[in-house]
N, C-alpha and C. Protein backbone atom coordinates (compact mmCIF):
# COMPACT_ATOMS: atom_id res chain seq x y z
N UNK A 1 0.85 -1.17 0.00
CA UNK A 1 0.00 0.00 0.00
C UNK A 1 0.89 1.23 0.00
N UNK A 2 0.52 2.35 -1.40
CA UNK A 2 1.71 3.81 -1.08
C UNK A 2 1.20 4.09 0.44
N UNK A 3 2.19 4.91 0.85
CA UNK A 3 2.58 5.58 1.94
C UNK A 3 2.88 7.07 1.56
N UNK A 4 3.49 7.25 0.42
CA UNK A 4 4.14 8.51 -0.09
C UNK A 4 3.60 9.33 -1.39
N UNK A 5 3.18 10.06 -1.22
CA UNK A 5 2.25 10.85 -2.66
C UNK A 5 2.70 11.70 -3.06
N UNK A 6 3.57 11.88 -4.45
CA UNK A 6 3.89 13.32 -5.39
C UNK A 6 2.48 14.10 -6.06
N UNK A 7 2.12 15.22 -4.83
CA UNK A 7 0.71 15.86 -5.29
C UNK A 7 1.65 17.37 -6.23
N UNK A 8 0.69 17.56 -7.10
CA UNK A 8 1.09 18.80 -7.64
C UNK A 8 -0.15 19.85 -7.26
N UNK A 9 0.06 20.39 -6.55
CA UNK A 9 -1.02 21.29 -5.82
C UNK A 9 -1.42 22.55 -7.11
N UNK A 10 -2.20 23.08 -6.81
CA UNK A 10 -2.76 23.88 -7.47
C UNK A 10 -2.10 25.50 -7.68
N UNK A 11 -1.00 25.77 -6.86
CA UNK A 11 0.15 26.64 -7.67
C UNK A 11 1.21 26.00 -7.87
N UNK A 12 0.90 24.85 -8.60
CA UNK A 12 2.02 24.67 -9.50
C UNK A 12 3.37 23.76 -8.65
N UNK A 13 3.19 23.77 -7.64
CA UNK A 13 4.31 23.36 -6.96
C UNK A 13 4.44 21.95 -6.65
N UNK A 14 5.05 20.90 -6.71
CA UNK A 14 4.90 19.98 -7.02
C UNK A 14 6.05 19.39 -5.44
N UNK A 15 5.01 18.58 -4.32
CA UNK A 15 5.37 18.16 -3.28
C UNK A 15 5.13 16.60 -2.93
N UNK A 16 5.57 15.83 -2.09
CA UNK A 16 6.41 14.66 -1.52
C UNK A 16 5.38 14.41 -0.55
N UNK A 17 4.49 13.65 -0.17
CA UNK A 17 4.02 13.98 0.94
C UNK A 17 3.98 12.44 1.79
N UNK A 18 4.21 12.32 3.35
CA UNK A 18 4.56 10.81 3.32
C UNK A 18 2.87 10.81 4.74
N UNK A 19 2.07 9.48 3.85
CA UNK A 19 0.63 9.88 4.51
C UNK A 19 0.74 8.50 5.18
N UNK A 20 2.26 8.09 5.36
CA UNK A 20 1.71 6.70 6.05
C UNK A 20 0.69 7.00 7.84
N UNK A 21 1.15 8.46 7.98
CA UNK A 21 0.14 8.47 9.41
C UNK A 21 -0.99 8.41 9.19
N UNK A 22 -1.85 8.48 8.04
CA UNK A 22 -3.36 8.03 8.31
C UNK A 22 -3.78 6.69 7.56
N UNK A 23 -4.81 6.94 7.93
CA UNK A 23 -4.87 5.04 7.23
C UNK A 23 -5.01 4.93 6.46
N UNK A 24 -5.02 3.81 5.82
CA UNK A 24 -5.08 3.24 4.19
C UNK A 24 -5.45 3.78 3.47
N UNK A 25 -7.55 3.62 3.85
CA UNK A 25 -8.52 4.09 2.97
C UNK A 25 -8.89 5.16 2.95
N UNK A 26 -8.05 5.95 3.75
CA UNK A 26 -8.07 7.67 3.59
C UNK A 26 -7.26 8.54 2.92
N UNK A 27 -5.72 7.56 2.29
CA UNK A 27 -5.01 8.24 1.70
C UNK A 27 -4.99 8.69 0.45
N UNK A 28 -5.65 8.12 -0.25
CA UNK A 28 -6.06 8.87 -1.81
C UNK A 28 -6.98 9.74 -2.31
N UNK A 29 -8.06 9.69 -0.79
CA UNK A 29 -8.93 11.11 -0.94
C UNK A 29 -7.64 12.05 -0.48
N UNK A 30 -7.09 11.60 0.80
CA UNK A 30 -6.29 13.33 1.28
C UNK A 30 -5.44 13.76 -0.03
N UNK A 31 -4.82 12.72 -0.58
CA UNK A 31 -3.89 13.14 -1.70
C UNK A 31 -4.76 14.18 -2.54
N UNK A 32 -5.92 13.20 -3.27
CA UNK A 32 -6.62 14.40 -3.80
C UNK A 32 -6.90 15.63 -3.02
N UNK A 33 -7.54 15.98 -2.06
CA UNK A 33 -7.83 17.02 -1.40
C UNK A 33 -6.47 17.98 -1.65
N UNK A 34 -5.46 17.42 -1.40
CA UNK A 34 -4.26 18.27 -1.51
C UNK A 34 -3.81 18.80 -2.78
N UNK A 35 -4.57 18.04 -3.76
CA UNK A 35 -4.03 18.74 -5.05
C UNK A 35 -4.92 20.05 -5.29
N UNK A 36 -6.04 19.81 -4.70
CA UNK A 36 -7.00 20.96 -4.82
C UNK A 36 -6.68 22.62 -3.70
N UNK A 37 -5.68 22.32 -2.88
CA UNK A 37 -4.94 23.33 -2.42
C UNK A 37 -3.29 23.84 -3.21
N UNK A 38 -3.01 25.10 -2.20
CA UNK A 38 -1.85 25.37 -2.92
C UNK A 38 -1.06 24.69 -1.80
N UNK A 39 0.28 24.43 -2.56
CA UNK A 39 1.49 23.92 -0.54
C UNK A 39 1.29 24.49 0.05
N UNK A 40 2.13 24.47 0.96
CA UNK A 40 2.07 24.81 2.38
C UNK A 40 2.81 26.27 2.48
N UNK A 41 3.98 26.13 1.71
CA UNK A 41 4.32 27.36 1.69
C UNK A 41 3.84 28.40 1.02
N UNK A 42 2.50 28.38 -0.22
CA UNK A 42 2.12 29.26 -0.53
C UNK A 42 0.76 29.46 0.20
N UNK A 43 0.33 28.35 0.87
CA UNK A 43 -0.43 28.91 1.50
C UNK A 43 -0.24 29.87 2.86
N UNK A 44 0.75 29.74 3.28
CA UNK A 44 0.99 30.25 4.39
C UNK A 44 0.95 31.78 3.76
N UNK A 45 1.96 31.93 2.72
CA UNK A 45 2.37 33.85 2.01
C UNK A 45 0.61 34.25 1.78
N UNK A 46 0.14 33.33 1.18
CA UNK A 46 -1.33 33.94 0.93
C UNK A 46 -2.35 34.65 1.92
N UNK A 47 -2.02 33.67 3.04
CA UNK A 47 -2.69 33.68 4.14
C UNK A 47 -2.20 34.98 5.06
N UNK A 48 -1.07 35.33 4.76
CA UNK A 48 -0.32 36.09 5.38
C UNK A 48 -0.91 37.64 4.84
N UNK A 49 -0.87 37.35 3.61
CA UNK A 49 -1.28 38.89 2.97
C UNK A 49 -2.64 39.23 2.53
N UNK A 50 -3.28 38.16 2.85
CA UNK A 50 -4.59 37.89 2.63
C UNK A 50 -5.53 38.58 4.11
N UNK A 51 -6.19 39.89 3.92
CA UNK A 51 -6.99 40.45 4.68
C UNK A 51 -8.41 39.95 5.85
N UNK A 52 -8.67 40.41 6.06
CA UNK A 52 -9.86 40.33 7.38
C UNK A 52 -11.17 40.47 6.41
N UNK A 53 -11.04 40.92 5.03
CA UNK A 53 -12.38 41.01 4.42
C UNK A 53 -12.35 39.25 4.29
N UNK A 54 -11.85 38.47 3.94
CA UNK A 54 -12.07 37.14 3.63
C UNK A 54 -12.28 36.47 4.87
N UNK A 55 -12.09 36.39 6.29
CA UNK A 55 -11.78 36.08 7.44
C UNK A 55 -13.49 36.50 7.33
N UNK A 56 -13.96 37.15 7.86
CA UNK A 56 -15.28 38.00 7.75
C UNK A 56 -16.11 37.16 6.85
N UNK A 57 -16.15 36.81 5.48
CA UNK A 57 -16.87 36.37 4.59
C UNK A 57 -17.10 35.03 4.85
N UNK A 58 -15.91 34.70 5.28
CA UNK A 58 -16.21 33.20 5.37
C UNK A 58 -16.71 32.90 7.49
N UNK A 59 -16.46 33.79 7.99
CA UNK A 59 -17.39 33.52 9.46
C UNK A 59 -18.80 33.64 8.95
N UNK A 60 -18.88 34.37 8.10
CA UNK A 60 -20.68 34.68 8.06
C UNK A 60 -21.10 33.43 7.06
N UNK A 61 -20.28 33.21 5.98
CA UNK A 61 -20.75 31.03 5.55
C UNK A 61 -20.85 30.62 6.67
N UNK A 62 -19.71 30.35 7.02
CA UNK A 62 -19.75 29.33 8.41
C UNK A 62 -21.36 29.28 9.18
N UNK A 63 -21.29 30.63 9.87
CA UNK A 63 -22.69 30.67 10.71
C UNK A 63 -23.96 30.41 9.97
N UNK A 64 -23.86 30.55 8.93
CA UNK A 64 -25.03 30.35 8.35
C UNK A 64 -25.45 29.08 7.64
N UNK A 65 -24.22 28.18 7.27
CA UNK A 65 -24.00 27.04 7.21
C UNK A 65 -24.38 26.07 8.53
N UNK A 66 -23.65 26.42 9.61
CA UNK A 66 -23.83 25.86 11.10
C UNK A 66 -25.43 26.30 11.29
N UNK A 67 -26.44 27.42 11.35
CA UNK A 67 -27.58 27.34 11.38
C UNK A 67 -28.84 26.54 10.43
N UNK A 68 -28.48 26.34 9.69
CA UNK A 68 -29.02 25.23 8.64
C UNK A 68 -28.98 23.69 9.03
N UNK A 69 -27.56 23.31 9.45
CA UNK A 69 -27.05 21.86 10.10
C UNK A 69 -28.05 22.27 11.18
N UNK A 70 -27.83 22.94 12.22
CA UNK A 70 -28.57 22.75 13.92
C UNK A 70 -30.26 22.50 13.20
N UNK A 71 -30.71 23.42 12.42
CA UNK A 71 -32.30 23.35 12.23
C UNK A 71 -32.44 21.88 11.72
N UNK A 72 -31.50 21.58 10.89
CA UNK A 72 -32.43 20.13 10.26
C UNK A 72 -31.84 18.76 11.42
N UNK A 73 -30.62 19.30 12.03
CA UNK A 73 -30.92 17.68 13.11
C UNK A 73 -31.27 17.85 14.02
N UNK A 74 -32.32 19.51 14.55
CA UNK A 74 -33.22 19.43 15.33
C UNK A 74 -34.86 18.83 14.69
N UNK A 75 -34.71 18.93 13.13
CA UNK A 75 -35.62 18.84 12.68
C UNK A 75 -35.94 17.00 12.43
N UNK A 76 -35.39 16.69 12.22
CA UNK A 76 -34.54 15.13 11.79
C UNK A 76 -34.20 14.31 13.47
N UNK A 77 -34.13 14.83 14.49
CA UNK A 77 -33.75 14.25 16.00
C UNK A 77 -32.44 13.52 15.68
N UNK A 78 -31.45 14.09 14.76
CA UNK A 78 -30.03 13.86 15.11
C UNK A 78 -29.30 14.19 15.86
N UNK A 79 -28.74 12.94 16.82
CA UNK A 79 -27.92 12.97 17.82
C UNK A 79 -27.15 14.12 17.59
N UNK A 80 -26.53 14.61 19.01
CA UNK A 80 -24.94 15.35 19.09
C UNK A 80 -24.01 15.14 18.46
N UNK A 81 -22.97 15.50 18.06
CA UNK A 81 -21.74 14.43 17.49
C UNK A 81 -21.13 14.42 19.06
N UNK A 82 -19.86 13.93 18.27
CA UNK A 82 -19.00 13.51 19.82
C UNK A 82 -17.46 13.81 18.95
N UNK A 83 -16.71 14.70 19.93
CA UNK A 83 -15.58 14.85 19.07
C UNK A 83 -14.43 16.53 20.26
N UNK A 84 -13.64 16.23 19.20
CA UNK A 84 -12.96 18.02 19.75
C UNK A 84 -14.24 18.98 19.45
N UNK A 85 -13.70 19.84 20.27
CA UNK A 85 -14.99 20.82 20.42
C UNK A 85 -14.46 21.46 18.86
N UNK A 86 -13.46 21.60 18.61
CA UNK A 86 -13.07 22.51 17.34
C UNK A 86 -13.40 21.90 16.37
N UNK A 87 -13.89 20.43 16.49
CA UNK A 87 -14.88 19.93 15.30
C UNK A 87 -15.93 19.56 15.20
N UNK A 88 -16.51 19.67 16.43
CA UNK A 88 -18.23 19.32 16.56
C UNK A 88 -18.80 20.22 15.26
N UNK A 89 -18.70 21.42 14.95
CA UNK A 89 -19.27 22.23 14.26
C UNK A 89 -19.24 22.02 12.61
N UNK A 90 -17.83 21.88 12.08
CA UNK A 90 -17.19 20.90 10.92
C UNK A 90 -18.17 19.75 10.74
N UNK A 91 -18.33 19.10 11.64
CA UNK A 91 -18.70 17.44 11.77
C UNK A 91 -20.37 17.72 11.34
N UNK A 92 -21.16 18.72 12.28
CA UNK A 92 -22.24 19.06 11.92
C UNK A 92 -22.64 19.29 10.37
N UNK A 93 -22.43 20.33 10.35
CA UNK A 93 -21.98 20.81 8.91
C UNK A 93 -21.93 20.16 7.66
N UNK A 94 -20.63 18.86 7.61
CA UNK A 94 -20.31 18.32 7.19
C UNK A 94 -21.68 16.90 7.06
N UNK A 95 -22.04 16.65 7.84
CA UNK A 95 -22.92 15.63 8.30
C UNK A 95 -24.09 16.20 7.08
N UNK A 96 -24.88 17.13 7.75
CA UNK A 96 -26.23 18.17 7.02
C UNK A 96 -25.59 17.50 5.59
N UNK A 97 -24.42 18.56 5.17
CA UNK A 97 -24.34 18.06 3.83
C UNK A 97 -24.53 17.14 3.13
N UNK A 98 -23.68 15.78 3.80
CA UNK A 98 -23.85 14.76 3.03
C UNK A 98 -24.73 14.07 2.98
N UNK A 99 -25.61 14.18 4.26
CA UNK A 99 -26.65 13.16 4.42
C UNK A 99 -28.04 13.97 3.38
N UNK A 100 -28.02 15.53 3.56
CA UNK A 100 -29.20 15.75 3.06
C UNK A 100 -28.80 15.46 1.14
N UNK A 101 -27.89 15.89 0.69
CA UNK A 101 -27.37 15.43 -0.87
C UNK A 101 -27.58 13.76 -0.79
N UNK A 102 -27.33 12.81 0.16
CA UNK A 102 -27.97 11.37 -0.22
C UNK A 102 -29.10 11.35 -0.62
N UNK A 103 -30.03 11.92 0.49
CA UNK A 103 -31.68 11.93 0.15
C UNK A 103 -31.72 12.50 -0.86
N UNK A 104 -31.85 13.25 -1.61
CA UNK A 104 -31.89 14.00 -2.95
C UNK A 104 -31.09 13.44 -3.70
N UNK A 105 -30.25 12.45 -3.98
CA UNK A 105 -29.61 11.67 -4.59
C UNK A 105 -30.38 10.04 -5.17
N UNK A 106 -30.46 9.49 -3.58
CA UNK A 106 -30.90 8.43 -3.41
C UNK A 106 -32.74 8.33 -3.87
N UNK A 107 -33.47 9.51 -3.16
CA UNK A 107 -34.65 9.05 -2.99
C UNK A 107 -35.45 10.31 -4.16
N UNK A 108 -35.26 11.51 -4.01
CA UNK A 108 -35.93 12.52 -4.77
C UNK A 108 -35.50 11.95 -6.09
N UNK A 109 -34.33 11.64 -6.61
CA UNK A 109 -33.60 11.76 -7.87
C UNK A 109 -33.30 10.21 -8.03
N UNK A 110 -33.26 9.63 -7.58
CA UNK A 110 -32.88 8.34 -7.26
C UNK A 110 -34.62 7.18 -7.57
N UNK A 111 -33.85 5.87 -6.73
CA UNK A 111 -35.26 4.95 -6.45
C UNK A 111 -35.62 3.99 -5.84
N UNK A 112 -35.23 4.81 -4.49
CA UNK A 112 -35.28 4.65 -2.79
C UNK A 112 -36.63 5.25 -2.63
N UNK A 113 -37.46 4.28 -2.19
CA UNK A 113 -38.61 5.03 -1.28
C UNK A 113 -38.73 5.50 0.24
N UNK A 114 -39.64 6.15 0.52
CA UNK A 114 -39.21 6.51 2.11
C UNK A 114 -38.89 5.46 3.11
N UNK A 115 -39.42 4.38 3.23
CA UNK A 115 -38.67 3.16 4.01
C UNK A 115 -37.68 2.70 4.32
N UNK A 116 -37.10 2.88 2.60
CA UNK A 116 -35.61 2.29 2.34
C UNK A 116 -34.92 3.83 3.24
N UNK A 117 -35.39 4.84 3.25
CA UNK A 117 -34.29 5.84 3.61
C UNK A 117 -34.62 5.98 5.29
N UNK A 118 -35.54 5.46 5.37
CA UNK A 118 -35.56 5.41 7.09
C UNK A 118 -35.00 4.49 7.35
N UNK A 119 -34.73 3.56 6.83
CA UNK A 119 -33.41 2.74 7.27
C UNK A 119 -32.40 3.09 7.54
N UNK A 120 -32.15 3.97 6.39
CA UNK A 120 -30.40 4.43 5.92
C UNK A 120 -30.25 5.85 7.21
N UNK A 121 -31.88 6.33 7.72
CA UNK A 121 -31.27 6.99 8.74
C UNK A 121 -31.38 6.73 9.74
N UNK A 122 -31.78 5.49 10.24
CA UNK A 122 -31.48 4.83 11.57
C UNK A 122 -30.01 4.79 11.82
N UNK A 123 -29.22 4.65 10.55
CA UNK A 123 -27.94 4.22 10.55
C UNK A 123 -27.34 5.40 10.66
N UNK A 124 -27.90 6.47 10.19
CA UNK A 124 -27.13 7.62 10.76
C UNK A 124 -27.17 8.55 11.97
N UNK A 125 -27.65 7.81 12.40
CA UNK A 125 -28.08 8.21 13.99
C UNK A 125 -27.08 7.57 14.89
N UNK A 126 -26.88 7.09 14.01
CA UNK A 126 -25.77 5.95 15.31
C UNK A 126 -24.22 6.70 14.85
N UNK A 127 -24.36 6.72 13.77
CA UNK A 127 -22.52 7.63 13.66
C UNK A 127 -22.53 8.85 14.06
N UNK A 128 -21.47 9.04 15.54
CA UNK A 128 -21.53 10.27 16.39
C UNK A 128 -20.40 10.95 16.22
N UNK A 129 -19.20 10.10 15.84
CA UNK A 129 -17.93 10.82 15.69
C UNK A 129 -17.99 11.72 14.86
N UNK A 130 -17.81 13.19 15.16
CA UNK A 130 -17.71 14.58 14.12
C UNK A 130 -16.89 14.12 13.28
N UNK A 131 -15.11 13.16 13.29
CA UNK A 131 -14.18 13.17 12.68
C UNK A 131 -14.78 12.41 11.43
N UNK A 132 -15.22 11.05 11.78
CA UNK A 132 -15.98 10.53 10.52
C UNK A 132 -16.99 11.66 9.38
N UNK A 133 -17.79 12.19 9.79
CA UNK A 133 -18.08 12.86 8.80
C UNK A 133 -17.53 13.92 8.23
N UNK A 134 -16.55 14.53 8.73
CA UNK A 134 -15.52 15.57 8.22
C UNK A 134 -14.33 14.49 7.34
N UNK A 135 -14.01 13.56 7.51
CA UNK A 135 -13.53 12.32 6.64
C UNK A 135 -14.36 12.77 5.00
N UNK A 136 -15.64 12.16 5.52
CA UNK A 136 -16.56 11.86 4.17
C UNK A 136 -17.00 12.89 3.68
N UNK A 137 -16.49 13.95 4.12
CA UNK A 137 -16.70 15.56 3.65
C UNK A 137 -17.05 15.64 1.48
N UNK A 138 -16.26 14.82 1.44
CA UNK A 138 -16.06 15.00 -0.19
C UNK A 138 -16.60 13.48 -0.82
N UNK A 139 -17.22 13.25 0.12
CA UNK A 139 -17.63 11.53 -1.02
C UNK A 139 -19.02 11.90 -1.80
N UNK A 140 -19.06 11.18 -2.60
CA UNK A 140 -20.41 11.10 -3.30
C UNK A 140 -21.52 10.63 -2.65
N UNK A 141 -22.59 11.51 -2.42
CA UNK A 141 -23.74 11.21 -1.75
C UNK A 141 -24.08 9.79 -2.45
N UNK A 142 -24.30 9.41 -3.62
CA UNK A 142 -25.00 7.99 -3.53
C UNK A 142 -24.35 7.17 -3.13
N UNK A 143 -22.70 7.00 -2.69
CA UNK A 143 -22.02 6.26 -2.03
C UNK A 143 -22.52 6.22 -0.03
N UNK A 144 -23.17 6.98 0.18
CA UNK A 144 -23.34 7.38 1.80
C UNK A 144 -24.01 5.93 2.09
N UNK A 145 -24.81 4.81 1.72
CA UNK A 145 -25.35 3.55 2.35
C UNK A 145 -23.69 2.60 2.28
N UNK A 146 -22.87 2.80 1.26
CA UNK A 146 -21.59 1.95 1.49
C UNK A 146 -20.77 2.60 2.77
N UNK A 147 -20.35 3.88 2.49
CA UNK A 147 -19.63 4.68 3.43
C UNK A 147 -20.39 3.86 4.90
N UNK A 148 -21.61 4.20 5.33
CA UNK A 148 -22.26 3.91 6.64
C UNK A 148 -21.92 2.21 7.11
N UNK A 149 -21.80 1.49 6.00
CA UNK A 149 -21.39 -0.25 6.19
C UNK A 149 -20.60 -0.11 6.71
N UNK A 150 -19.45 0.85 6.38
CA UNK A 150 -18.02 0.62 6.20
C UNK A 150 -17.48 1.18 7.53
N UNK A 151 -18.78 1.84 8.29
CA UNK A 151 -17.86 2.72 9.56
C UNK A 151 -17.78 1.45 10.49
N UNK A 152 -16.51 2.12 11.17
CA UNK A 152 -16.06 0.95 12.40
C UNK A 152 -16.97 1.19 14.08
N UNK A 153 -16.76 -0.11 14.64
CA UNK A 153 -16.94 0.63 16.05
C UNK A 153 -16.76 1.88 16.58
N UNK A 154 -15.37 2.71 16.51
CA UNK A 154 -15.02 3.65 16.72
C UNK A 154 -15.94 4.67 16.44
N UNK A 155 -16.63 4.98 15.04
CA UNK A 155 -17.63 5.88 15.02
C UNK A 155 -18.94 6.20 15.19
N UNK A 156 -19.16 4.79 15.87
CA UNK A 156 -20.73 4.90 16.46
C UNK A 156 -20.35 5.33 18.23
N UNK A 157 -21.24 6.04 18.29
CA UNK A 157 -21.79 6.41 19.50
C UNK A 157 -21.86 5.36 20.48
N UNK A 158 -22.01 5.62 21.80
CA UNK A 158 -22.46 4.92 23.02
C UNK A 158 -23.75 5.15 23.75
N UNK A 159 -24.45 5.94 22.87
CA UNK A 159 -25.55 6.26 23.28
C UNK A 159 -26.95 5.53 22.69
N UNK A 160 -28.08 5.26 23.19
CA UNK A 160 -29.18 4.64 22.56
C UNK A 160 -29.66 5.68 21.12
N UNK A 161 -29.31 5.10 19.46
CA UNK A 161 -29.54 5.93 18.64
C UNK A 161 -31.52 5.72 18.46
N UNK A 162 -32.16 4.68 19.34
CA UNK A 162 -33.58 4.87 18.66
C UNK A 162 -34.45 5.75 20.03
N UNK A 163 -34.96 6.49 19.34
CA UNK A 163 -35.73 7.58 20.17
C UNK A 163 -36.68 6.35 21.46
């Protein structure tokens, strides 16, 4: 299995990267993810000269993103996540996204009826770890019933997921 990825990031710069610290089946999304940034060192100059108007633009996504997630898994009775506090919010977020693009994938656009998807969200009631869904941040919603097979112990909860 690589361990080591030559990403050519998106200014051009062409870096080494050694991903044996995460696991297997996570290393060829991060690779990709990384080509879709610039390195490290241009991100840092960017970031550096890069103003408070963008800092600003993107708190007010954020919050408004994070108020959308809270309404629908108050709306939906989705659990808490469970995680660093600096990613409960990510994890939320991240969660809303993918799960609501399944349903509109799977069942609006798709040919899943409502049964089949009350299944598929029993099952998401039970994955609490924020980190897992900030993982699956970038997968394809009609992949979300494989993704959910595929989670380990580790990302289910300890809590009773049926109301």
């Amino acid at each position: 299995m690589r361990t080591h990825w030559t990403v050519t990031h998106v200014c051009g710069h062409e870096v080494s990267h050694d991903l044996s610290g995460r696991p297997a089946d996570r290393r060829a999304s991060f690779a990709r993810w990384l080509q879709e940034r610039d390195c490290s060192a241009c991100w840092k100059a960017a970031r550096e000269k890069d103003g408070a108007g963008k800092e600003e633009w993107l708190a007010a996504k954020r919050a408004e993103e994070q108020r959308a997630a809270a309404e629908w898994a108050a709306q939906f009775d989705m659990p808490p996540l469970e995680g660093p506090e600096r990613a409960l919010a990510w994890g939320e977020r991240s969660r809303h996204q993918l799960v609501t693009a399944g349903y509109r994938a799977l069942v609006t656009e798709g040919n899943w009826d409502e049964a089949d998807w009350a299944v598929l969200e029993d099952t998401i009631r039970t994955l609490t770890r924020a980190g897992w869904w900030i993982d699956q941040r970038d997968a394809e919603a009609t992949d979300l019933p494989e993704l959910l097979d595929a989670a380990t112990s580790d990302d289910i909860g300890t809590e009773n997921p049926f109301r």
